[in-house]
Protein backbone atom coordinates (compact mmCIF):
# COMPACT_ATOMS: atom_id res chain seq x y z
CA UNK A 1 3.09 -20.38 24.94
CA UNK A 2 3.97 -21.74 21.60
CA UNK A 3 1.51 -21.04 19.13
CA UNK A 4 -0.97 -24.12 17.57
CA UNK A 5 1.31 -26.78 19.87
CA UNK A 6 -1.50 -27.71 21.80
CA UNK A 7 -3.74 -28.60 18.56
CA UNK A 8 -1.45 -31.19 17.75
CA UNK A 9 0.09 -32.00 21.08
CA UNK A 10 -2.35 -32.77 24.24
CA UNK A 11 -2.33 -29.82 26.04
CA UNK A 12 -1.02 -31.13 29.41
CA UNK A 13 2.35 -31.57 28.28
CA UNK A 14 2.87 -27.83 27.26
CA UNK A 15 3.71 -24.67 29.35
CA UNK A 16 0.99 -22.47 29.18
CA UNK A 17 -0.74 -20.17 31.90
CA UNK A 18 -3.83 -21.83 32.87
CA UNK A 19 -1.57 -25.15 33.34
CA UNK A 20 0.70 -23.50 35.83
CA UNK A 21 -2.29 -22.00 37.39
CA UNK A 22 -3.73 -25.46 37.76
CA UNK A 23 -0.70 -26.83 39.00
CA UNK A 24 -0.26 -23.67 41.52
CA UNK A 25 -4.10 -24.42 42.58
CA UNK A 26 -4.24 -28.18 43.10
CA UNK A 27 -0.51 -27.67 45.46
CA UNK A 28 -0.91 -25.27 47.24
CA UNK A 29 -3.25 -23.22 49.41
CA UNK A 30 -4.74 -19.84 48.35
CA UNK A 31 -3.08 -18.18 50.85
CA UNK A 32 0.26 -19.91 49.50
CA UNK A 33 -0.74 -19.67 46.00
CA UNK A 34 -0.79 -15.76 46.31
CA UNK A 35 1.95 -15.66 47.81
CA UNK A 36 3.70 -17.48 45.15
CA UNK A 37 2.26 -16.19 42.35
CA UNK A 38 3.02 -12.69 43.22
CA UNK A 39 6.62 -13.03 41.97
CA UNK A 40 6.10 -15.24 39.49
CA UNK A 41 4.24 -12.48 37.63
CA UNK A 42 5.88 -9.80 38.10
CA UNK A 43 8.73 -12.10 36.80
CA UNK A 44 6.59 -12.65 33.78
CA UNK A 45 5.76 -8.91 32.80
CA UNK A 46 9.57 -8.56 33.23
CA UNK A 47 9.90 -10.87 30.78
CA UNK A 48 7.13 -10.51 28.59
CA UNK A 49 6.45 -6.91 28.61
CA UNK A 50 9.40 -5.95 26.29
CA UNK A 51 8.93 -8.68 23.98
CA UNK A 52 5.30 -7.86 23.15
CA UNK A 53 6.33 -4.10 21.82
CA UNK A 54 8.61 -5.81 20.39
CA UNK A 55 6.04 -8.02 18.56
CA UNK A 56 3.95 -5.03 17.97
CA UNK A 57 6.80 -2.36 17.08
CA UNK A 58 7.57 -4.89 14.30
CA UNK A 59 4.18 -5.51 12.93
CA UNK A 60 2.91 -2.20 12.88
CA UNK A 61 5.36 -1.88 10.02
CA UNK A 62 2.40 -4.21 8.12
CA UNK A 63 0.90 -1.34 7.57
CA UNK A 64 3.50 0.20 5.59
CA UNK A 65 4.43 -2.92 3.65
CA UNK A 66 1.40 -4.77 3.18
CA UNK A 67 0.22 -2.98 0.57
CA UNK A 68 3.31 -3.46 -1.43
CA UNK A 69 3.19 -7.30 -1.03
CA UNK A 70 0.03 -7.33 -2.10
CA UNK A 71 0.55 -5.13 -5.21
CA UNK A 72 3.61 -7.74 -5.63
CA UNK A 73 1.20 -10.86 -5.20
CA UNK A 74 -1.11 -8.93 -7.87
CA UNK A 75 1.13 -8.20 -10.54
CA UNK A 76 4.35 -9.86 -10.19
CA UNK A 77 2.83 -13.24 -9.25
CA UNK A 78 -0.36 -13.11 -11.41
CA UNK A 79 -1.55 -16.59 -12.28
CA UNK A 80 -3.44 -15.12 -15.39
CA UNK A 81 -2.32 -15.64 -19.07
CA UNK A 82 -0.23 -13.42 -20.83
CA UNK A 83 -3.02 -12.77 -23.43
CA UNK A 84 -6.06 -12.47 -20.47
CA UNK A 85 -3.83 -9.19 -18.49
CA UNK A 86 -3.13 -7.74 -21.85
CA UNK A 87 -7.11 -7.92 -22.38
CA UNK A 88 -7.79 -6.54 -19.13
CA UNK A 89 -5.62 -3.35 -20.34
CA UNK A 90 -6.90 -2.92 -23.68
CA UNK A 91 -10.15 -3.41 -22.18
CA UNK A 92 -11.08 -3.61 -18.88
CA UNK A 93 -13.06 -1.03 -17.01
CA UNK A 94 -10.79 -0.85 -14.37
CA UNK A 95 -7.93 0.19 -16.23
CA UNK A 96 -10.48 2.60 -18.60
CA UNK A 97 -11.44 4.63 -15.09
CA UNK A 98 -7.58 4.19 -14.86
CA UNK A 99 -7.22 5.95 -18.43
CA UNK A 100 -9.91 8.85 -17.67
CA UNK A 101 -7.98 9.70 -14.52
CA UNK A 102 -4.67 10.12 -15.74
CA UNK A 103 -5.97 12.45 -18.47
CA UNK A 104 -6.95 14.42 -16.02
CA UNK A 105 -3.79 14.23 -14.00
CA UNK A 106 -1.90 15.04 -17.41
CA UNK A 107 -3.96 17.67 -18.19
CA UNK A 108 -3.41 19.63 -15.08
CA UNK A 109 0.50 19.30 -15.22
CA UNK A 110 0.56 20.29 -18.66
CA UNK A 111 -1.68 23.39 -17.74
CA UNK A 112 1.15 24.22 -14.30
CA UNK A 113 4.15 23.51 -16.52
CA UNK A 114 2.71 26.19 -19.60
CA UNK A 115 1.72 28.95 -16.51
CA UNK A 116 5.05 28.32 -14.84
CA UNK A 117 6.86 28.54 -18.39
CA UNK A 118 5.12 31.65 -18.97
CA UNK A 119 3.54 30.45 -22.25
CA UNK A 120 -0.16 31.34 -20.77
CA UNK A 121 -1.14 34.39 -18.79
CA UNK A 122 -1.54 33.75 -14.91
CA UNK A 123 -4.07 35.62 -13.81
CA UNK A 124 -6.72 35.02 -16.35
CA UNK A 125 -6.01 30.93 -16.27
CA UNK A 126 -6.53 31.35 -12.66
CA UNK A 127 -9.50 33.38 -12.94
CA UNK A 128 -11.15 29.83 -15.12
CA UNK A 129 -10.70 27.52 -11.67
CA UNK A 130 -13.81 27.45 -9.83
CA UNK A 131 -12.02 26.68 -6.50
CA UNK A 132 -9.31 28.89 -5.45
CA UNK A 133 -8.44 26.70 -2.73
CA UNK A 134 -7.43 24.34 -5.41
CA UNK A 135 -5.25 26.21 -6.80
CA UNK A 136 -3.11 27.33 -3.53
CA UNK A 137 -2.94 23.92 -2.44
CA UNK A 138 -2.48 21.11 -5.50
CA UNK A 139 -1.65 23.71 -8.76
CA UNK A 140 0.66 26.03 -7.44
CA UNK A 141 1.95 27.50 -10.31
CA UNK A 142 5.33 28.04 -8.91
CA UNK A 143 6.20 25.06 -7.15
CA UNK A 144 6.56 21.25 -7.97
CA UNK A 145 5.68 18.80 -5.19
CA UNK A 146 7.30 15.38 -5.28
CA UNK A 147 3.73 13.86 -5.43
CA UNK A 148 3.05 15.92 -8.74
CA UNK A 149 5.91 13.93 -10.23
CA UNK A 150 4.45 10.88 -8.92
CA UNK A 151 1.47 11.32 -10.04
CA UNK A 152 2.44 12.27 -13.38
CA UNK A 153 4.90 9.05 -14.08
CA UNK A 154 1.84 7.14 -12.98
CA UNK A 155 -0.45 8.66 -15.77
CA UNK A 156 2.22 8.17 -18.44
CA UNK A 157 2.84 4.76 -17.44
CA UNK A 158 -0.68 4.05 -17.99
CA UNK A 159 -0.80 5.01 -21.84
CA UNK A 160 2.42 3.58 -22.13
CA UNK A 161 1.00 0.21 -20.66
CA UNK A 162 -1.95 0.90 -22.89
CA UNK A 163 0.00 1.61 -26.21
CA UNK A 164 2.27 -1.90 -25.46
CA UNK A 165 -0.39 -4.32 -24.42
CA UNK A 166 -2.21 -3.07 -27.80
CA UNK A 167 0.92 -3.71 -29.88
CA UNK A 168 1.84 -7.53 -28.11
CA UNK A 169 -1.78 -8.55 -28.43
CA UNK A 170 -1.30 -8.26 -32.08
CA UNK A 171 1.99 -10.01 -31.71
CA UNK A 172 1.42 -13.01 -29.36
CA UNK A 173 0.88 -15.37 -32.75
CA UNK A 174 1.98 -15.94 -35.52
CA UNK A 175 5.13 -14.97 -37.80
CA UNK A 176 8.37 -12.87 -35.73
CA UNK A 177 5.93 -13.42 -32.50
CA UNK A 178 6.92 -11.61 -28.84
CA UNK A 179 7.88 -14.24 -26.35
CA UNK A 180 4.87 -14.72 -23.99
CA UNK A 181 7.21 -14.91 -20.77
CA UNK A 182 8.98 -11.77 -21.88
CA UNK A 183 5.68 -9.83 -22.39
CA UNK A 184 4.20 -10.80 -18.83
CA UNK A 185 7.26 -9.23 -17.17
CA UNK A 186 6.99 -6.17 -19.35
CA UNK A 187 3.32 -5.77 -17.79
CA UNK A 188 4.09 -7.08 -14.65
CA UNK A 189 7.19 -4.86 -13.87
CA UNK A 190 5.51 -1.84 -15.08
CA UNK A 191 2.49 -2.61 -13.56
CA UNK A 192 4.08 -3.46 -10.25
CA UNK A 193 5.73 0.55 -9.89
CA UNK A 194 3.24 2.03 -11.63
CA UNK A 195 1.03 0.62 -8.35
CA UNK A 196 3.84 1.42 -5.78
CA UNK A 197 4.18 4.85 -7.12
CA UNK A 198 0.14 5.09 -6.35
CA UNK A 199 0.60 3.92 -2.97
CA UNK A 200 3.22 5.87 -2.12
CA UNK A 201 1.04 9.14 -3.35
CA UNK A 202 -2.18 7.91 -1.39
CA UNK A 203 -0.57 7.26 1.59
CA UNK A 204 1.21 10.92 1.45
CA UNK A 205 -2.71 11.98 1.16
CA UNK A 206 -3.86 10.01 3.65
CA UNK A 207 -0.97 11.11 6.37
CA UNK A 208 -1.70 15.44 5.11
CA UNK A 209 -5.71 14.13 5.89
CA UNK A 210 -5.17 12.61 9.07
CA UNK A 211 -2.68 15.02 10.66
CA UNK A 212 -5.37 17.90 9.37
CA UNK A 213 -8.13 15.90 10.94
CA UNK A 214 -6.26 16.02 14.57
CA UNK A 215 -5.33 19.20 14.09
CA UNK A 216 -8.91 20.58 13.82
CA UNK A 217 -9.87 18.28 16.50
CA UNK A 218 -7.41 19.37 19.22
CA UNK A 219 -8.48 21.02 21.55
């Protein structure tokens, strides 16, 4: 009943189910045994029932905070040298798919905020999109969804990650140089909600998928 006792203790001295079943076996008759055992588990589900939702109840909520404690484990704990993450920024592929996305994400926000400002005609921007289901569900001129914000602090963090970790590279040595620890909590920080703000946005995605996905599929 206690978890990895009996790899370190011999396994007749601890309380586990197949011991009291032995016990139950080698006493009494099967007729007995029944008999006995009856109560003994309904006395058990009593008892055990409510603390296994409990055990589950409490780590189902893994799956809302193990993505964060990884991102922490990734970023914030990063065993890497100051000088290696600000290489992978500068230049890792990764972070340049990173780069090319969040253009994209700029891009589109600039092109809402200037139709909802009035600064570029509607109907003949609209008339460029290929999809029209595109634009009813993600531009909406009109109206701002908390994930556009999201999504947008996420792409300026990026070039702001991009335009420090160029400038401390330069500054790691030499005369007036930045303090290495200081520099790897910059990036790790900023790194760290720059991540939480993506998984926060994906999992919004992910719930609008899956709750359209049952909705098709009920019946």
């Amino acid at each position: 009943m206690v978890p990895l006792e009996t790899v370190y203790i011999k396994e007749d001295y601890i309380l586990t189910g197949r011991s009291i079943w032995k016990v139950i076996g080698e006493t009494l008759s099967d007729e007995d045994a029944y008999i006995f055992v009856c109560p003994l588990v309904l006395f058990a589900i009593v008892g055990f029932i409510p603390s296994l939702f409990y055990r589950i109840s409490f780590k189902a909520t893994s799956l809302a905070y193990a993505p964060f404690v990884w991102v922490a484990h990734t970023t914030l704990q990063s065993a890497a040298s100051a000088k290696l993450r600000l290489e992978r920024i500068t230049k890792g592929e990764l972070e340049k798919t990173r780069r090319w996305l969040s253009g994209f994400v700029a891009t589109a926000l600039a092109v809402k905020f200037a139709l909802a400002r009035g600064w570029i005609d509607l109907t003949a921007a609209l008339a460029q999109f290929p999809s029209k289901t595109f634009v009813q569900s993600l531009l909406v001129p009109n109206v701002w969804f908390w994930w556009q914000f999201t999504l947008g602090i996420d792409a300026l963090m990026t070039f702001c990650l991009l335009y420090y970790a160029d400038a401390a590279l330069a500054r790691l040595e030499g005369v007036g140089a930045w303090r290495e620890e200081s520099v790897t909590k910059t990036i790790s920080t900023a790194s760290f909600l720059r991540a939480s703000l993506g998984i926060v946005t994906m999992s919004y995605f992910f719930y609008v998928g899956l709750t359209s996905a049952l909705r098709l599929h009920r019946p």
